[in-house]
Structure formats: C-alpha cells, structure tokens
N, C-alpha and C. Protein backbone atom coordinates (compact mmCIF):
# COMPACT_ATOMS: atom_id res chain seq x y z
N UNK A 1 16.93 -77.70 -48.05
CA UNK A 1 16.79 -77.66 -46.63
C UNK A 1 16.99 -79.08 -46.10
N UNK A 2 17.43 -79.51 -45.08
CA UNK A 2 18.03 -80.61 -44.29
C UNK A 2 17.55 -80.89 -43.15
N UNK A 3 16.91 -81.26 -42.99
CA UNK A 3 16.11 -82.23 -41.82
C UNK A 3 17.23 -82.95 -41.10
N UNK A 4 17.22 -82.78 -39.72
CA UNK A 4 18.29 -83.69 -39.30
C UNK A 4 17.73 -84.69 -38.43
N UNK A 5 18.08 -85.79 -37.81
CA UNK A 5 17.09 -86.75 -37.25
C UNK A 5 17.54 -86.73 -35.69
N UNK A 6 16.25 -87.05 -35.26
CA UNK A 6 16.77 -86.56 -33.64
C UNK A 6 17.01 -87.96 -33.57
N UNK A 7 17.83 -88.32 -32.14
CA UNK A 7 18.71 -89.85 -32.21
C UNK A 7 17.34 -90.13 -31.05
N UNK A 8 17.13 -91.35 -31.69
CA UNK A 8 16.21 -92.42 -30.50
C UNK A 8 16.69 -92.36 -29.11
N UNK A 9 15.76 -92.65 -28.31
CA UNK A 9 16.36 -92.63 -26.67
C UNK A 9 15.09 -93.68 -26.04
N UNK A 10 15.94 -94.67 -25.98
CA UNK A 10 14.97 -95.71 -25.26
C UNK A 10 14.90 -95.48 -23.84
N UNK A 11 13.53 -95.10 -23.33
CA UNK A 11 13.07 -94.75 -21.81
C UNK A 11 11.62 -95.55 -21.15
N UNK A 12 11.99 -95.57 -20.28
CA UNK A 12 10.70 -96.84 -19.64
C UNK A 12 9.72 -95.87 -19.64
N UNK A 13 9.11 -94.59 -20.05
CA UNK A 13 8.17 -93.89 -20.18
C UNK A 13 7.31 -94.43 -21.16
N UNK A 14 6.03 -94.69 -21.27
CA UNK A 14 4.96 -94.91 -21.99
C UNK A 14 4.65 -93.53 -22.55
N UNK A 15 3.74 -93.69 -23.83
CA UNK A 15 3.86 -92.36 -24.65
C UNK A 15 2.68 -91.86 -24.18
N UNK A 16 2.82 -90.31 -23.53
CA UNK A 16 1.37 -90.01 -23.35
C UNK A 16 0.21 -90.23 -24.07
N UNK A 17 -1.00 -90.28 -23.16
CA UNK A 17 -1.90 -91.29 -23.48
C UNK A 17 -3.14 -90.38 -23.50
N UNK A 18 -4.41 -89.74 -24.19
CA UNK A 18 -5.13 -89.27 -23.62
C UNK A 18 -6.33 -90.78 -23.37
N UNK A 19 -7.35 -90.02 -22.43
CA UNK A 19 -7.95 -91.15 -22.13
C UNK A 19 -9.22 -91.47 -23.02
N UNK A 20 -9.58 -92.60 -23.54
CA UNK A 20 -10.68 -92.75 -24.45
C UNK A 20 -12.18 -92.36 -24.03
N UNK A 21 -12.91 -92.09 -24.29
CA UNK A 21 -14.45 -91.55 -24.48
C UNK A 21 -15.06 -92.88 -23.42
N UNK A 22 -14.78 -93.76 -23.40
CA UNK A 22 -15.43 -95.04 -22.55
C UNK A 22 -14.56 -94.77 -21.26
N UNK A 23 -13.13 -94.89 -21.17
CA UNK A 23 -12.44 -94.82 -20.27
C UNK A 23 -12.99 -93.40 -19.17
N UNK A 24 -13.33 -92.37 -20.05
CA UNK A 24 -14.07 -91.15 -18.74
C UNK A 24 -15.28 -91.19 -18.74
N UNK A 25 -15.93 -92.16 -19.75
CA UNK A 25 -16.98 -92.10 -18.90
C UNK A 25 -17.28 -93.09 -17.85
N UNK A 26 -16.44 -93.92 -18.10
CA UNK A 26 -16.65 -95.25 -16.66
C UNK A 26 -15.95 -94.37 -15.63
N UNK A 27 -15.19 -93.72 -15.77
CA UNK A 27 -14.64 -92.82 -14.48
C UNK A 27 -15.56 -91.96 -13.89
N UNK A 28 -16.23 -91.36 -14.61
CA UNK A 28 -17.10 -90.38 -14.34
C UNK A 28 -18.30 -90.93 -13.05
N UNK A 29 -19.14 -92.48 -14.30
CA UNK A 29 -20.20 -93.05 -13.62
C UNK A 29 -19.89 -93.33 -11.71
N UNK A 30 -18.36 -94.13 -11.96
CA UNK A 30 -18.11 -94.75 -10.56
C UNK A 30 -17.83 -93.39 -9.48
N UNK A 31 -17.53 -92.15 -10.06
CA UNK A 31 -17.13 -91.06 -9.19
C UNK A 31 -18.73 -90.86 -8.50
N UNK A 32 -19.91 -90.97 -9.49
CA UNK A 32 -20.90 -90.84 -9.06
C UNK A 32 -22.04 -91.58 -8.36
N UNK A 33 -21.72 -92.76 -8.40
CA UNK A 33 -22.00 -93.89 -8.04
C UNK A 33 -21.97 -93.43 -6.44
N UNK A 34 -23.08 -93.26 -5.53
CA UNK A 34 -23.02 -93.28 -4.38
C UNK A 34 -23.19 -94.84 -3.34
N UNK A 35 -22.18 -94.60 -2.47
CA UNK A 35 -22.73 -96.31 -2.12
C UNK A 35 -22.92 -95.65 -0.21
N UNK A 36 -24.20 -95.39 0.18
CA UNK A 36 -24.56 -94.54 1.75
C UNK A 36 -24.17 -95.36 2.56
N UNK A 37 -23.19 -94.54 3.52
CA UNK A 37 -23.47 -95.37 5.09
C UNK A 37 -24.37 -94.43 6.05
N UNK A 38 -25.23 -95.01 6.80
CA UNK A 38 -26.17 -95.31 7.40
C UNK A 38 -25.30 -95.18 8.84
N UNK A 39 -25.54 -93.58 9.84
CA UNK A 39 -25.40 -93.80 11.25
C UNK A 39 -26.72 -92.94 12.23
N UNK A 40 -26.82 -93.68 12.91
CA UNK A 40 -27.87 -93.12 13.72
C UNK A 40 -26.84 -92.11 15.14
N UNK A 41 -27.63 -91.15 14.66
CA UNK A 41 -27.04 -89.88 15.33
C UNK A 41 -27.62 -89.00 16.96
N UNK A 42 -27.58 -88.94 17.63
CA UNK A 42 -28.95 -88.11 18.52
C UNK A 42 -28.31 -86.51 18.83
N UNK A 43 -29.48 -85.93 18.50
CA UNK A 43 -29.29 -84.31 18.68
C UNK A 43 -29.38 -83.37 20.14
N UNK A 44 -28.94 -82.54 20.16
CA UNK A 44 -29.19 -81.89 22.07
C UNK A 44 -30.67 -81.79 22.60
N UNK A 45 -31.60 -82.41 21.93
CA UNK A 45 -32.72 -82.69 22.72
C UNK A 45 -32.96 -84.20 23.03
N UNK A 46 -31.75 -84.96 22.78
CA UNK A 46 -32.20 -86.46 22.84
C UNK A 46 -32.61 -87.44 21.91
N UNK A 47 -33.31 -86.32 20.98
CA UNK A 47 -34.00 -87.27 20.16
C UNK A 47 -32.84 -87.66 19.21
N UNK A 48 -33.52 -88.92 18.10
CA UNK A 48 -32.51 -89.74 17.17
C UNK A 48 -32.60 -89.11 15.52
N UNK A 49 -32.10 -89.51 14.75
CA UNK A 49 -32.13 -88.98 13.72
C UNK A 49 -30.82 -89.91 12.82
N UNK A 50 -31.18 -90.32 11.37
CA UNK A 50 -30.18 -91.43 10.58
C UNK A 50 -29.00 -90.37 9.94
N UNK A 51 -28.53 -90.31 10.03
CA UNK A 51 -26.80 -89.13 9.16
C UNK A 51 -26.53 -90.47 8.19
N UNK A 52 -27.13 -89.87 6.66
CA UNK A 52 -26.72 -90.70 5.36
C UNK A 52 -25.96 -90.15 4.75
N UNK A 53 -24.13 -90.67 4.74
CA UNK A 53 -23.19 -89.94 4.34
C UNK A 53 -22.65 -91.14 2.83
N UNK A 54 -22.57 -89.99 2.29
CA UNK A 54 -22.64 -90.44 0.43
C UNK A 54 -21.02 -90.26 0.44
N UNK A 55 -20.71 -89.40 0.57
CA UNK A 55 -19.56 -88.55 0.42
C UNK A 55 -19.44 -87.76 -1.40
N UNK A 56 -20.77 -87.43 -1.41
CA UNK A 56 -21.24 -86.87 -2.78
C UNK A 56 -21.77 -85.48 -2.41
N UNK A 57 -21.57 -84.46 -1.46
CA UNK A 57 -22.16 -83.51 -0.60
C UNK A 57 -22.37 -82.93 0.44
N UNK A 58 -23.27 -82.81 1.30
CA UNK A 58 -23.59 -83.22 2.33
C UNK A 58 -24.09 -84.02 2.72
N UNK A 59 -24.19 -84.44 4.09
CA UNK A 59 -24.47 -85.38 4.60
C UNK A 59 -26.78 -85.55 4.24
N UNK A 60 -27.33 -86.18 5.12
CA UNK A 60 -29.02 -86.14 4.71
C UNK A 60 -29.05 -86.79 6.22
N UNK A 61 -30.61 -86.02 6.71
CA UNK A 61 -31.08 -86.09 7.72
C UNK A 61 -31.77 -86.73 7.97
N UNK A 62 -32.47 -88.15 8.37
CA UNK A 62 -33.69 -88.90 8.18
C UNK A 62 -34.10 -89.13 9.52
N UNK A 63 -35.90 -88.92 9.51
CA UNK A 63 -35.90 -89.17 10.44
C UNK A 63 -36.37 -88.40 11.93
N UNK A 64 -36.99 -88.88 12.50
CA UNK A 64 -37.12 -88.57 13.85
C UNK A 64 -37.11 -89.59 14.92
N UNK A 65 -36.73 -89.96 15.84
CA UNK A 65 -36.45 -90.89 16.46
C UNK A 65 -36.82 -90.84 17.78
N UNK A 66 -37.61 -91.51 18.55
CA UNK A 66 -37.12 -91.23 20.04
C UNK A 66 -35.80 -91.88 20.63
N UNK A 67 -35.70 -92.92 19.85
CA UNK A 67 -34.34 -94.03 20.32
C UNK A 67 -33.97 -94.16 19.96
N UNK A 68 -32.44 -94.70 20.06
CA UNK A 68 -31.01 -94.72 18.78
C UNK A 68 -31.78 -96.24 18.54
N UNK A 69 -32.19 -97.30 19.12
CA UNK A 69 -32.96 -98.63 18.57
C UNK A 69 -33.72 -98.05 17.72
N UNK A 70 -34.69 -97.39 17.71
CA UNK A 70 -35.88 -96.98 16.37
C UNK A 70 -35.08 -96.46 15.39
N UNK A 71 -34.19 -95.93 15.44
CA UNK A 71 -33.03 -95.37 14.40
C UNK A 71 -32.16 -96.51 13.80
N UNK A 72 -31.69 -97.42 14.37
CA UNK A 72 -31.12 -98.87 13.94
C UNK A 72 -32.22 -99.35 13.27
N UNK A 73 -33.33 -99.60 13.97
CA UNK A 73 -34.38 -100.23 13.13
C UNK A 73 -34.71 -100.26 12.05
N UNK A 74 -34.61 -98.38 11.64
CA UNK A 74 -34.93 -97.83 10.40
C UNK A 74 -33.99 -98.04 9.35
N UNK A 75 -32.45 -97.85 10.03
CA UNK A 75 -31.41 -98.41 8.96
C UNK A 75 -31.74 -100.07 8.18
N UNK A 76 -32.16 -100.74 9.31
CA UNK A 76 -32.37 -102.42 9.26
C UNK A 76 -33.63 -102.68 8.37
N UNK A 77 -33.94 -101.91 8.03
CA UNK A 77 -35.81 -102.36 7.66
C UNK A 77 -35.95 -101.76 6.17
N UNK A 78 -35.11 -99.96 6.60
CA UNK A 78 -35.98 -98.91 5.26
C UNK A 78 -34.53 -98.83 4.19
N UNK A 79 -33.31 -98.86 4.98
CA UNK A 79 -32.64 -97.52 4.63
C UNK A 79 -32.00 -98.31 3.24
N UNK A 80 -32.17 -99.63 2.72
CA UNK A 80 -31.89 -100.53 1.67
C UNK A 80 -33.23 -99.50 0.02
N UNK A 81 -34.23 -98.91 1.19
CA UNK A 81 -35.02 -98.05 -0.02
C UNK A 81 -34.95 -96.28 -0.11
N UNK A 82 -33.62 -96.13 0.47
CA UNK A 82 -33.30 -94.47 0.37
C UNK A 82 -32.53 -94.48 -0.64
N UNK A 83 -32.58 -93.25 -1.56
CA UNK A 83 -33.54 -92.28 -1.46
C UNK A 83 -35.09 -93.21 -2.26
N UNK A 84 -36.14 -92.84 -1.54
CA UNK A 84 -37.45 -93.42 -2.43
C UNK A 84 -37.69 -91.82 -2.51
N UNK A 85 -38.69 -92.39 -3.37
CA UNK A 85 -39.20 -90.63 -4.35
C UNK A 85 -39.91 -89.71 -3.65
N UNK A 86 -40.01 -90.13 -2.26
CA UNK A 86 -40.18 -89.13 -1.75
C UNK A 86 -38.83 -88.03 -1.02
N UNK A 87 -38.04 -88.98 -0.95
CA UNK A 87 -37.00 -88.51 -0.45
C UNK A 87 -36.43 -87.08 -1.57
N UNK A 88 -36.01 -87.94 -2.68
CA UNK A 88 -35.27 -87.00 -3.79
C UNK A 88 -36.16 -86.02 -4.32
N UNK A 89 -35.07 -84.69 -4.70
CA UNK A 89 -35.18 -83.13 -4.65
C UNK A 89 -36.31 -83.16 -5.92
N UNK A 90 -37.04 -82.57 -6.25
CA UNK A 90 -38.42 -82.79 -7.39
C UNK A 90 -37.68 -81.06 -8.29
C-alpha cells in the first residue's frame, strides 16, 4: 500500500489552537468580574433610588431617597461597600 504525500502549502493561517486550562479560566474570571456603575434614579412618586448596573443581570435597587443629593451622597460615601453582606442573596 502507498501513502502518497500531500504537497505543503505555505498560508499565513496559524494552526488551530485550542485554548489552555489558564487561558479560560482567566477568561472566565474577567467575564465575571463585575466593575458597578452607580446612577441615582427617581421613580413616579418623586422619590430617589441608586440603579447598580453590573451588566452581569439585572440591574439592583438601593435605597430610598427623598433627593437625587441623598442618592449622590450614598453613591459618594457607601456605594465603594456594595454589595456588603447584607446586600448579597443568603
């Protein structure tokens, strides 16, 4: 039996690659890695309320406010300690 040789073909293609065990998991971590922005929102009664958008879900509600200032405030003061353990799902 005769094996015949396939002829080389030089192509700027790199040889598929699967990705290494470190390589998905650093992909994985940074997909999950939430980094929140912080907007103070007001609802049809006036009052204020913080909209913490992850872009990991939905958005999170913090908050009661009478003033979009007490709502800035809270971004300025707390929102560097969200989620604290009271916040997150038990």
């Amino acid at each position: 039996m005769t094996h015949s040789k396939r002829p080389s073909v030089a192509t700027d293609q790199k040889p598929d690659r699967h990705p290494t065990p470190l390589t998905v998991t650093s992909h994985i971590a940074a997909m999950t890695k939430m980094i929140p922005h912080f907007v103070p929102e007001m609802i049809k009664t006036g009052r204020w309320f913080v909209s913490v958008k992850t872009g990991n879900g939905p958005n999170s509600h913090i908050g009661d406010f009478a003033t979009e200032a007490e709502a800035k405030d809270w971004i300025l003061t707390k929102s560097k300690y969200w989620p604290s353990k009271s916040d997150t799902a038990k």
